[in-house]
Protein backbone atom coordinates (compact mmCIF):
# COMPACT_ATOMS: atom_id res chain seq x y z
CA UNK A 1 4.14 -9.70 -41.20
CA UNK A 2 5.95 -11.70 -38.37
CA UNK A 3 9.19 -10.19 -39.33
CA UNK A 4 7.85 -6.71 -39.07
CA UNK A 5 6.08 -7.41 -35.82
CA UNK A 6 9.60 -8.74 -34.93
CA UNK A 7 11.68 -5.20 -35.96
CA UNK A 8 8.85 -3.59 -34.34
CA UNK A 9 9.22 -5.04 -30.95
CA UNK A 10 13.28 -5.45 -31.10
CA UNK A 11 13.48 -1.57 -31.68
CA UNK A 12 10.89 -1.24 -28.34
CA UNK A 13 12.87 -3.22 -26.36
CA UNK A 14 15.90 -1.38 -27.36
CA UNK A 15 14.37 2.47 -27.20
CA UNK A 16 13.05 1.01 -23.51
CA UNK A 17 15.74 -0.74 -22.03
CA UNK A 18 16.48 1.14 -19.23
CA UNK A 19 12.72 2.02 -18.65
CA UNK A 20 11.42 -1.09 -16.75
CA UNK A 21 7.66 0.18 -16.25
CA UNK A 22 7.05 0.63 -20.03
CA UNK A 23 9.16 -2.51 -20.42
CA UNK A 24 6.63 -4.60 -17.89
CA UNK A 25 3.61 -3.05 -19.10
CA UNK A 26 4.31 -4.11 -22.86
CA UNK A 27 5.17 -7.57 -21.74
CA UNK A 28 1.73 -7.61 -19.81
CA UNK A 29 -0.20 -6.68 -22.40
CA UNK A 30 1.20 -9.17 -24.54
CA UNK A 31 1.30 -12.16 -22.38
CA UNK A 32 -1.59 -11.49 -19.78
CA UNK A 33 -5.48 -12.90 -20.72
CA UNK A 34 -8.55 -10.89 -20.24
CA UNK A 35 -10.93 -13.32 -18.55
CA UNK A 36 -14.55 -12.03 -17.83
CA UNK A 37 -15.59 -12.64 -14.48
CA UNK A 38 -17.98 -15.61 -14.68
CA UNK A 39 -20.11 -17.05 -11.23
CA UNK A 40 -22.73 -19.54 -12.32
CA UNK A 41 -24.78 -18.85 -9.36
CA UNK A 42 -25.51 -15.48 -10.50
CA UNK A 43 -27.53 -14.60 -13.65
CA UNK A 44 -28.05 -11.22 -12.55
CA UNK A 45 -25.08 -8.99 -13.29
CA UNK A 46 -26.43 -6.15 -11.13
CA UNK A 47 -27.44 -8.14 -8.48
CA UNK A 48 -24.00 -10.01 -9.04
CA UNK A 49 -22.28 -6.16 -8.74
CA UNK A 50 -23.92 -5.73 -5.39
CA UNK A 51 -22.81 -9.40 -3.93
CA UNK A 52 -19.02 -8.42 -4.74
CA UNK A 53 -19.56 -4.78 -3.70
CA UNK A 54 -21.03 -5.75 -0.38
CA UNK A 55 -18.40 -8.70 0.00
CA UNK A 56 -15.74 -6.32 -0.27
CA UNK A 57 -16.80 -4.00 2.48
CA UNK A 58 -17.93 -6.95 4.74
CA UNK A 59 -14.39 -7.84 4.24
CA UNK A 60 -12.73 -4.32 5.25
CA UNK A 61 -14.98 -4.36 8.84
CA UNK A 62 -14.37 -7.70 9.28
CA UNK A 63 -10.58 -7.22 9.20
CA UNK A 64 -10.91 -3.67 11.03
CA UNK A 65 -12.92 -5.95 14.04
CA UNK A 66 -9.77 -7.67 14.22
CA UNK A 67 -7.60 -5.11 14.42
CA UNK A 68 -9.59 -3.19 16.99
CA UNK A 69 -9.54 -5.71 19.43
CA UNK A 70 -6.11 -6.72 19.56
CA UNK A 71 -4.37 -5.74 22.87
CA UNK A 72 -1.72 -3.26 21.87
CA UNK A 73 1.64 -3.09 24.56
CA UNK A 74 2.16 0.72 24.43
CA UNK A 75 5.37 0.62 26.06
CA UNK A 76 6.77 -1.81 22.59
CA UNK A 77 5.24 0.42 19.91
CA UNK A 78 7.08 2.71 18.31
CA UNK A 79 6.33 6.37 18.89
CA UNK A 80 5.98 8.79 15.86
CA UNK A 81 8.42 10.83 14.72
CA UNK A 82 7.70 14.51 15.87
CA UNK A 83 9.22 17.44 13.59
CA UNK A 84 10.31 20.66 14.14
CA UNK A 85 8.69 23.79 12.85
CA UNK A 86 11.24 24.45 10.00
CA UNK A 87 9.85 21.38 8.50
CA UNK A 88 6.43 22.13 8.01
CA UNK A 89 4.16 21.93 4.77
CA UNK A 90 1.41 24.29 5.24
CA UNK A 91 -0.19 25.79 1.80
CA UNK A 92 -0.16 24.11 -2.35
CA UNK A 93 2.09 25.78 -4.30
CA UNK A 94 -0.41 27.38 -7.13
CA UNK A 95 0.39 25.90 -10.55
CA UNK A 96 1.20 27.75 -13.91
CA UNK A 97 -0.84 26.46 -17.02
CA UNK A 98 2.25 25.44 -18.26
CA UNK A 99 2.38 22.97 -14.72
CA UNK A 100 -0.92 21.78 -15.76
CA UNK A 101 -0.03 21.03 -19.55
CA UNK A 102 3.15 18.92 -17.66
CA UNK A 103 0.63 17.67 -15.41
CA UNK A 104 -1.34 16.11 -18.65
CA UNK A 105 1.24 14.85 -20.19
CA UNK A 106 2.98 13.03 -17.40
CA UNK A 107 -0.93 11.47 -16.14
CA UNK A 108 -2.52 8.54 -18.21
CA UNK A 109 -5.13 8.90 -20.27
CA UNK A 110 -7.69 6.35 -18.91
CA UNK A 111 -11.16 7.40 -19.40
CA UNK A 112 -13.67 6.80 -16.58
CA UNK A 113 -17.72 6.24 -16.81
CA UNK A 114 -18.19 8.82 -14.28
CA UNK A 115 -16.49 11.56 -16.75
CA UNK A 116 -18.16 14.14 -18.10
CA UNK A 117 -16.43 14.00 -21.53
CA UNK A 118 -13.88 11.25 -22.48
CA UNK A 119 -9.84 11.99 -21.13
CA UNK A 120 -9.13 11.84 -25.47
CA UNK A 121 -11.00 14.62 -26.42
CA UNK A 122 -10.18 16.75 -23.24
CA UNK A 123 -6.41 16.26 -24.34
CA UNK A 124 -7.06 17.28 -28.11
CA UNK A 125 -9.09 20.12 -26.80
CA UNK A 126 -6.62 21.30 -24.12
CA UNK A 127 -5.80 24.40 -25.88
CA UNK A 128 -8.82 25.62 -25.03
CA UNK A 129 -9.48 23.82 -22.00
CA UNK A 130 -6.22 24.49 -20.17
CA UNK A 131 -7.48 27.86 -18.51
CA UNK A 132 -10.50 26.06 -17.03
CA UNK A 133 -8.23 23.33 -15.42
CA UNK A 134 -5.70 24.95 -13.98
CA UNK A 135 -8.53 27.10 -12.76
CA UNK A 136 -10.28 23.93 -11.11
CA UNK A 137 -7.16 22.52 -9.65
CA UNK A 138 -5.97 25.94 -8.54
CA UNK A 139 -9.27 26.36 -6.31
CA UNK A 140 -8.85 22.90 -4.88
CA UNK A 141 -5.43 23.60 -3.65
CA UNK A 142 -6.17 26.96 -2.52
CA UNK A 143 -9.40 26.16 -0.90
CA UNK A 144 -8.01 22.72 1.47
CA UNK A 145 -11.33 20.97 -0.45
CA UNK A 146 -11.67 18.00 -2.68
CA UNK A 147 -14.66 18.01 -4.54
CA UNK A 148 -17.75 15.67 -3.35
CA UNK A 149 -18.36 14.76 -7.30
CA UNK A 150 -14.54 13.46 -7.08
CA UNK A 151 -14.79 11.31 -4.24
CA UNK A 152 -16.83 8.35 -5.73
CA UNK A 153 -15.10 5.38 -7.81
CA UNK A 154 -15.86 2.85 -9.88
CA UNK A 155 -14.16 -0.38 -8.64
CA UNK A 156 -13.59 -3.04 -11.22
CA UNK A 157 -12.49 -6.65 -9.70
CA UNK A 158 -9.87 -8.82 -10.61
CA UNK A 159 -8.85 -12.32 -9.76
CA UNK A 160 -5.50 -11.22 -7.35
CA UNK A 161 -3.50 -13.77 -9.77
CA UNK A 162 -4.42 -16.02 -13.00
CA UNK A 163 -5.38 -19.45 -12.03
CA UNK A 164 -7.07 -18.86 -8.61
CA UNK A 165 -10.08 -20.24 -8.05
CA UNK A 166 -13.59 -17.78 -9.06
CA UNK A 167 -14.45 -16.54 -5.60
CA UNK A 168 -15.11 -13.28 -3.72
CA UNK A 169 -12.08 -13.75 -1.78
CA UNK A 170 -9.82 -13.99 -4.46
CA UNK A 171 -10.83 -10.71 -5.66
CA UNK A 172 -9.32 -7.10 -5.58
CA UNK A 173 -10.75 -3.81 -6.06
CA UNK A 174 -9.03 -1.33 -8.44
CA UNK A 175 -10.51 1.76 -8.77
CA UNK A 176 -11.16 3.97 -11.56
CA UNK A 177 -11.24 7.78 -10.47
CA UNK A 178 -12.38 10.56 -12.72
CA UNK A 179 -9.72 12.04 -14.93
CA UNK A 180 -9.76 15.15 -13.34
CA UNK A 181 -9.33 14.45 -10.16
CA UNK A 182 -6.57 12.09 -10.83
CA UNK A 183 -4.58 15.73 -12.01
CA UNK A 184 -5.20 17.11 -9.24
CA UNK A 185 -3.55 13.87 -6.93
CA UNK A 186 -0.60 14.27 -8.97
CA UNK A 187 -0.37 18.05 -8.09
CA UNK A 188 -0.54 17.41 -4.87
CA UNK A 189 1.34 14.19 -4.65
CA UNK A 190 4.33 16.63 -7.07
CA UNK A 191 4.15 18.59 -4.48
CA UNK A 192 4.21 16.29 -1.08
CA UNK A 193 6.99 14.22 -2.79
CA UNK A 194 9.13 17.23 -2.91
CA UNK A 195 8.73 18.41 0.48
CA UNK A 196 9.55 14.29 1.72
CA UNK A 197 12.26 14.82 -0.04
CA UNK A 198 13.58 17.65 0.98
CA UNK A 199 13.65 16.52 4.87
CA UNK A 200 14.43 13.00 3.92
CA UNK A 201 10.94 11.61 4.92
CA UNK A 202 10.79 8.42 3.28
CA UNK A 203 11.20 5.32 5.51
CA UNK A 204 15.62 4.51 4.38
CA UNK A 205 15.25 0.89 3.32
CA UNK A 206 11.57 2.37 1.40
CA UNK A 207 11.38 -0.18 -1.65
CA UNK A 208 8.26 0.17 -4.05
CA UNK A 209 5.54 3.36 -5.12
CA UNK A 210 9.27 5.55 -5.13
CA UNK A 211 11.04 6.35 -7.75
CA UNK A 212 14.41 4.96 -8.30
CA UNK A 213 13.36 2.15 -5.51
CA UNK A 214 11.74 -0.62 -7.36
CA UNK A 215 11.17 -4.05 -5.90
CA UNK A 216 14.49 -4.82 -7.65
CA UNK A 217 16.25 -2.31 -5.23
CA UNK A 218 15.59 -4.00 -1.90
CA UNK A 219 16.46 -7.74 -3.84
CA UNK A 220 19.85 -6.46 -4.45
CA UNK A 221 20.21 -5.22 -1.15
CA UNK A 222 18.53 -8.38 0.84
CA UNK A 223 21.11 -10.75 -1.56
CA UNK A 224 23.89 -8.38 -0.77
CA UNK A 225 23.50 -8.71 2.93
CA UNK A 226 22.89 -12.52 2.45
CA UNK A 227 26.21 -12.26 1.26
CA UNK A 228 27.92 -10.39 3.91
CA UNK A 229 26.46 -12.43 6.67
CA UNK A 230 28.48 -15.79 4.68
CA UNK A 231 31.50 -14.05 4.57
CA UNK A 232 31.04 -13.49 8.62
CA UNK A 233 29.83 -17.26 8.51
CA UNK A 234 26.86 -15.79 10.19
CA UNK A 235 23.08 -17.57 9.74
CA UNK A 236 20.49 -15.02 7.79
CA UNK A 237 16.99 -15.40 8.88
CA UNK A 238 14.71 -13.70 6.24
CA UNK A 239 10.99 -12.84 7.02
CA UNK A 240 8.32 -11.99 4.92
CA UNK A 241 4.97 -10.59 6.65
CA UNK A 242 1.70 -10.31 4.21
CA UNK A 243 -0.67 -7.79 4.88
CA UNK A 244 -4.06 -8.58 4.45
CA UNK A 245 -6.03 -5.85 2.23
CA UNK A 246 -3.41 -3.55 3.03
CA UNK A 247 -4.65 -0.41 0.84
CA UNK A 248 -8.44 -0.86 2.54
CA UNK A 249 -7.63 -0.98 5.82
CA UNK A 250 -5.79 2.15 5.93
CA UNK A 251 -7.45 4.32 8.89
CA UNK A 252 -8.12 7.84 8.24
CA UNK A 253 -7.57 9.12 12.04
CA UNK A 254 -4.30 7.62 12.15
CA UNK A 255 -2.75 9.19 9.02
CA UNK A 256 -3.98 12.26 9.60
CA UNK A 257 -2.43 12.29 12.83
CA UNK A 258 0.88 11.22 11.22
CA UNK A 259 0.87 13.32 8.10
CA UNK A 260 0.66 15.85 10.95
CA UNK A 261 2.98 14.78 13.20
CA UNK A 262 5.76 12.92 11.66
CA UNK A 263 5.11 14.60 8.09
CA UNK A 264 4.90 18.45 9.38
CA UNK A 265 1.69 18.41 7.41
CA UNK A 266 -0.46 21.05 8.83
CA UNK A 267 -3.04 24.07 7.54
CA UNK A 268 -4.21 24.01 4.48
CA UNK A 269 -2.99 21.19 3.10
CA UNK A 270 -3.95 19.15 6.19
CA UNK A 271 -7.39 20.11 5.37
CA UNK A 272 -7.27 19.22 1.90
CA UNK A 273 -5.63 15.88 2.99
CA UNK A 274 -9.09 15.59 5.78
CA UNK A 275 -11.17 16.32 2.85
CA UNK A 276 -9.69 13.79 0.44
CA UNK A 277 -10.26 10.74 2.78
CA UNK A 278 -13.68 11.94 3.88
CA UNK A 279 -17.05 10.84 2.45
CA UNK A 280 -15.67 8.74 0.10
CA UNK A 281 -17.72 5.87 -1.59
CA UNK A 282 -17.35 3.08 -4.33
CA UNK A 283 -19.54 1.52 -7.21
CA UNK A 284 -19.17 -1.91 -8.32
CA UNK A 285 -19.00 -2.32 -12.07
CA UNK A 286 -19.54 -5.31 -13.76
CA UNK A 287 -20.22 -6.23 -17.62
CA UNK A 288 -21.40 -3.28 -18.00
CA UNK A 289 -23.87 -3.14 -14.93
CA UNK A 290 -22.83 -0.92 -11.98
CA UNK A 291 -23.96 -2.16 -7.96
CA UNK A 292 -25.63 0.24 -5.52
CA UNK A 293 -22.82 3.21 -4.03
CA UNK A 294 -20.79 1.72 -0.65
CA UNK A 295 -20.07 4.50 1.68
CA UNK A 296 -15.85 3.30 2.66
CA UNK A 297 -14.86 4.32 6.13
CA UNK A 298 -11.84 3.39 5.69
CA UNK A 299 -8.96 2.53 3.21
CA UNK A 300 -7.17 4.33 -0.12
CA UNK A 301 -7.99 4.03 -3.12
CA UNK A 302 -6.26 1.25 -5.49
CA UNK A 303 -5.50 2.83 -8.45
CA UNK A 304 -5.04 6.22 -7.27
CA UNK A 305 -1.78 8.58 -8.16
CA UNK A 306 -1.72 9.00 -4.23
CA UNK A 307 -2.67 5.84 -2.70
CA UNK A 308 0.70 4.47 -2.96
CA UNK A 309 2.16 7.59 -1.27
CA UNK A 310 -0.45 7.76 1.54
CA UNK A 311 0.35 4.14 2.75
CA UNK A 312 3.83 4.71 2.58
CA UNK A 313 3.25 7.36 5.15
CA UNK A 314 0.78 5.20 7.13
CA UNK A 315 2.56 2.12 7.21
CA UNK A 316 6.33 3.67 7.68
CA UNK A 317 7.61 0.47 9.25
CA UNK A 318 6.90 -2.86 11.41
CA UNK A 319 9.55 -1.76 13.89
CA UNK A 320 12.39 -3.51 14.13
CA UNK A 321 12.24 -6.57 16.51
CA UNK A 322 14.89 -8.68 15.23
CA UNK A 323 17.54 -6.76 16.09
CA UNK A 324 16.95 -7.07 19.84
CA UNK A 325 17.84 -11.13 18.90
CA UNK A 326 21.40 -10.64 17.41
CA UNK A 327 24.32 -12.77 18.18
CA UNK A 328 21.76 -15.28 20.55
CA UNK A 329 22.05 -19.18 19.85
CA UNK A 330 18.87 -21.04 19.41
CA UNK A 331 16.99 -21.89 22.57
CA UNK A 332 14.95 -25.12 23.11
CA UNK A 333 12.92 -26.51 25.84
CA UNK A 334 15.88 -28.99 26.72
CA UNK A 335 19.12 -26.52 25.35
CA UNK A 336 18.78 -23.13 27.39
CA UNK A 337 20.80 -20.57 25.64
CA UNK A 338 18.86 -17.32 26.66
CA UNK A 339 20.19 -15.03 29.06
CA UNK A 340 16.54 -15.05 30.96
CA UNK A 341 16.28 -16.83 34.91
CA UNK A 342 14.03 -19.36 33.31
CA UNK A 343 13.80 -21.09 30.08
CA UNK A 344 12.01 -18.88 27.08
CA UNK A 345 11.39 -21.10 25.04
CA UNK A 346 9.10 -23.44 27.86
CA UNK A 347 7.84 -20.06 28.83
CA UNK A 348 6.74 -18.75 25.27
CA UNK A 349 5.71 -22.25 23.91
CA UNK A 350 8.67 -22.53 20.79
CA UNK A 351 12.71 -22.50 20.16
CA UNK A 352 13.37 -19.44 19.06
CA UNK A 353 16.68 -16.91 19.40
CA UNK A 354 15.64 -15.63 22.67
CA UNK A 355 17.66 -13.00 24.30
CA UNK A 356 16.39 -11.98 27.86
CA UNK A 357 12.72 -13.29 26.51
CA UNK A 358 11.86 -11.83 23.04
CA UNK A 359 10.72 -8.68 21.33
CA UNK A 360 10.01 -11.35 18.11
CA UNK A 361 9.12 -14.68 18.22
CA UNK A 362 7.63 -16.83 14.86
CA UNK A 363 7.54 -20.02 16.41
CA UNK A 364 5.34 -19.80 19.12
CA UNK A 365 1.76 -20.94 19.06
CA UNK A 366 -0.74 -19.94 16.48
CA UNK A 367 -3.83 -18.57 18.61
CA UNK A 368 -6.11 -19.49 14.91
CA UNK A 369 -4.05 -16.10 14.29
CA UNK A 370 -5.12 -12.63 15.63
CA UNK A 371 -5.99 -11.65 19.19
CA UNK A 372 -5.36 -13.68 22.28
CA UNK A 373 -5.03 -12.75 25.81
CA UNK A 374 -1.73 -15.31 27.06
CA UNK A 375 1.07 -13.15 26.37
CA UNK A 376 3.39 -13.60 24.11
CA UNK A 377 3.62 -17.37 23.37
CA UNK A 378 2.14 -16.74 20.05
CA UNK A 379 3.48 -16.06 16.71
CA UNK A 380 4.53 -12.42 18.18
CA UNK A 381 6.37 -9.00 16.37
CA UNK A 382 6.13 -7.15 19.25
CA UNK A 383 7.08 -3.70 17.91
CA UNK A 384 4.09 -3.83 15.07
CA UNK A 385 1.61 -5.64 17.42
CA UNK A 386 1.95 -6.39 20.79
CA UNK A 387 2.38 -9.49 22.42
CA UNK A 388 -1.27 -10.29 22.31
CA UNK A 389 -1.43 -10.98 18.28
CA UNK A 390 -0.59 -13.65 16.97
CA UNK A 391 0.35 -13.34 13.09
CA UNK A 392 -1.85 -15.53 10.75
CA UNK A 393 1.50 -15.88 8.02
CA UNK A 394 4.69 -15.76 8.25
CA UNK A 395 7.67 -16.78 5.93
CA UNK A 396 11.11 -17.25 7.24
CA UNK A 397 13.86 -18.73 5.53
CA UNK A 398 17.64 -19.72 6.99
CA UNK A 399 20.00 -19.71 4.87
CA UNK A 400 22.86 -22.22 5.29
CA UNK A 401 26.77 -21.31 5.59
């Protein structure tokens, strides 16, 4: 038995070696543990459901409240790419059955509760079922509408990694959508890759939810410039920033305005993106209970064929303000090396590689991180934030040459 199981998974590895998702999800499967979520407090599992359910959308405003009243310098934020009329994406290319049969076999094959037959038997039945959904998609796309019934998912929470403690905050949402309406995001994402493609839309250095740029990509890049700046005998400073419930805090004014503006989104599939995003809502489930529906103003679904391509769009960049700092020594408060009348690094509180101040400083003061009226003497990135936010975490690391 062990030396079959042994052939079997030797041959795997060897069909899949230059497929790394199939690869990863294989080793997942085989090394991660299913752990049932267990709080002692709670006997309940539905009232348990609707802790979790309303944690997670405390969470989202909480974070939004934040964001809203930070103190944003205009003149420092990067303006939105505007493009020309030849760019434009107006109207859904209708699709063929044979686009839908692709569509089905390129789309997993998760079930969800909220289906009204399970995803297996609508693939061994899509003979006869084919008609009816390339019908159903083909009405979505023409129409600019997303279907109410579509809009609602059932989250399922995880522990964000194995070994962290059993609280709400160390929990994520991923959703489960309705199988349907997942083929219809991958029409339209088909489609919206294509036409990013085409005008060279995605952010250059774009690592991550694009294929042929996986998290490996932008490694071999970072270590290959790591590498360049030794032969110049240069110092690289590396920072990380972490994004706190990135996904759920995506606002829906701002990436329509963007998918608009700096996408040439516009018509009818502008209205189909303004109906995707509206009215959406989320169930906890939980055991086998399911919470009270949560109406989300906000955010994209996890789990979603186009949630990773709708906050690549709304999240672009951080700007760059690093670059602004190149070739500067290191200022102190008793070594001035900044090309500024006075000292930056007595005026901004921290040493730091000030040119004439700083468009980027993480070493100033902490401000408890988020908003604070001084200006800019806290942990700053001017270009994503302002001057008025300071940065809750921040990773740098200097390499030495």
């Amino acid at each position: 038995m062990n030396q079959a199981r042994r052939k079997f998974y030797a041959d795997f590895i060897e069909e899949n070696k230059a497929d790394q998702g199939q690869l990863f999800k294989a080793a997942k499967k085989l090394l991660g543990k299913k752990e049932e979520l267990s709080f002692p407090d709670h006997f309940d599992k539905v009232s348990l459901a609707n802790d979790i359910g309303r944690f997670f959308v405390r969470k989202i405003e909480n974070i939004r409240s934040d964001i809203n009243a930070v103190q944003f310098d205009l003149d420092v934020v990067p303006k939105d790419l505007v493009l020309n009329e030849t760019q434009t994406f107006g109207d859904f290319q209708q699709l063929t059955e044979e686009d839908v049969t692709a569509l089905v076999q390129k789309s997993g094959k998760k079930s969800c509760a909220l289906d009204p037959m399970p995803t297996g038997l609508v693939v061994k039945c899509l003979g006869t079922l084919l008609p009816v959904l390339t019908r159903i998609i083909n009405l979505s796309l023409a129409s600019g509408k997303f279907s109410e019934e579509w809009k609602e998912a059932l989250v399922v929470p995880l522990l964000k990694h194995q070994g962290l403690n059993l609280e709400f905050c160390n929990l994520r949402p991923i959703s489960n959508l309705q199988y349907v309406s997942k083929l219809i995001e991958r029409a339209v994402f088909e489609q919206m890759n294509n036409h990013m493609m085409q005008f060279g839309l995605y952010p250059v250095l774009q690592s991550a939810y694009r294929k042929g740029h996986s998290t490996e990509t932008i490694l071999l890049k970072i270590q290959n410039d790591i590498l360049l700046n030794m032969d110049k005998q240069n110092v690289t400073l590396l920072v990380f920033l972490d994004l706190s419930a990135a996904f759920d805090t995506v606002d829906h004014d701002i990436l329509i305005s963007r998918l608009q503006s700096s996408f040439g989104i516009k018509g009818n599939v502008l209205n189909w993106f303004s109906s995707y995003l509206s009215n959406r809502t989320q169930r906890v489930t939980l055991s086998g209970c399911v919470s009270d529906s949560f109406s989300l103003e906000q955010g994209i679904p996890q789990g979603s064929c186009l949630g990773p391509l709708l906050f690549t769009i709304y999240a672009r960049d951080a700007g760059d303000s690093l670059t602004f700092h190149n070739g500067m020594q290191f200022t102190t408060k008793d070594i001035d090396h900044d090309l500024h009348e006075n000292n930056c690094a007595q005026l901004y509180k921290g040493g730091w590689w000030y040119n004439n101040c700083h468009e980027s400083n993480l070493n100033g003061l902490y401000h408890c991180g988020g908003t604070h009226t001084s200006y800019a003497d806290g942990i700053n990135w001017s270009h994503w934030k302002g001057h008025h936010y300071s940065m809750k975490t921040v990773t740098m690391k200097i390499k030495e040459v």
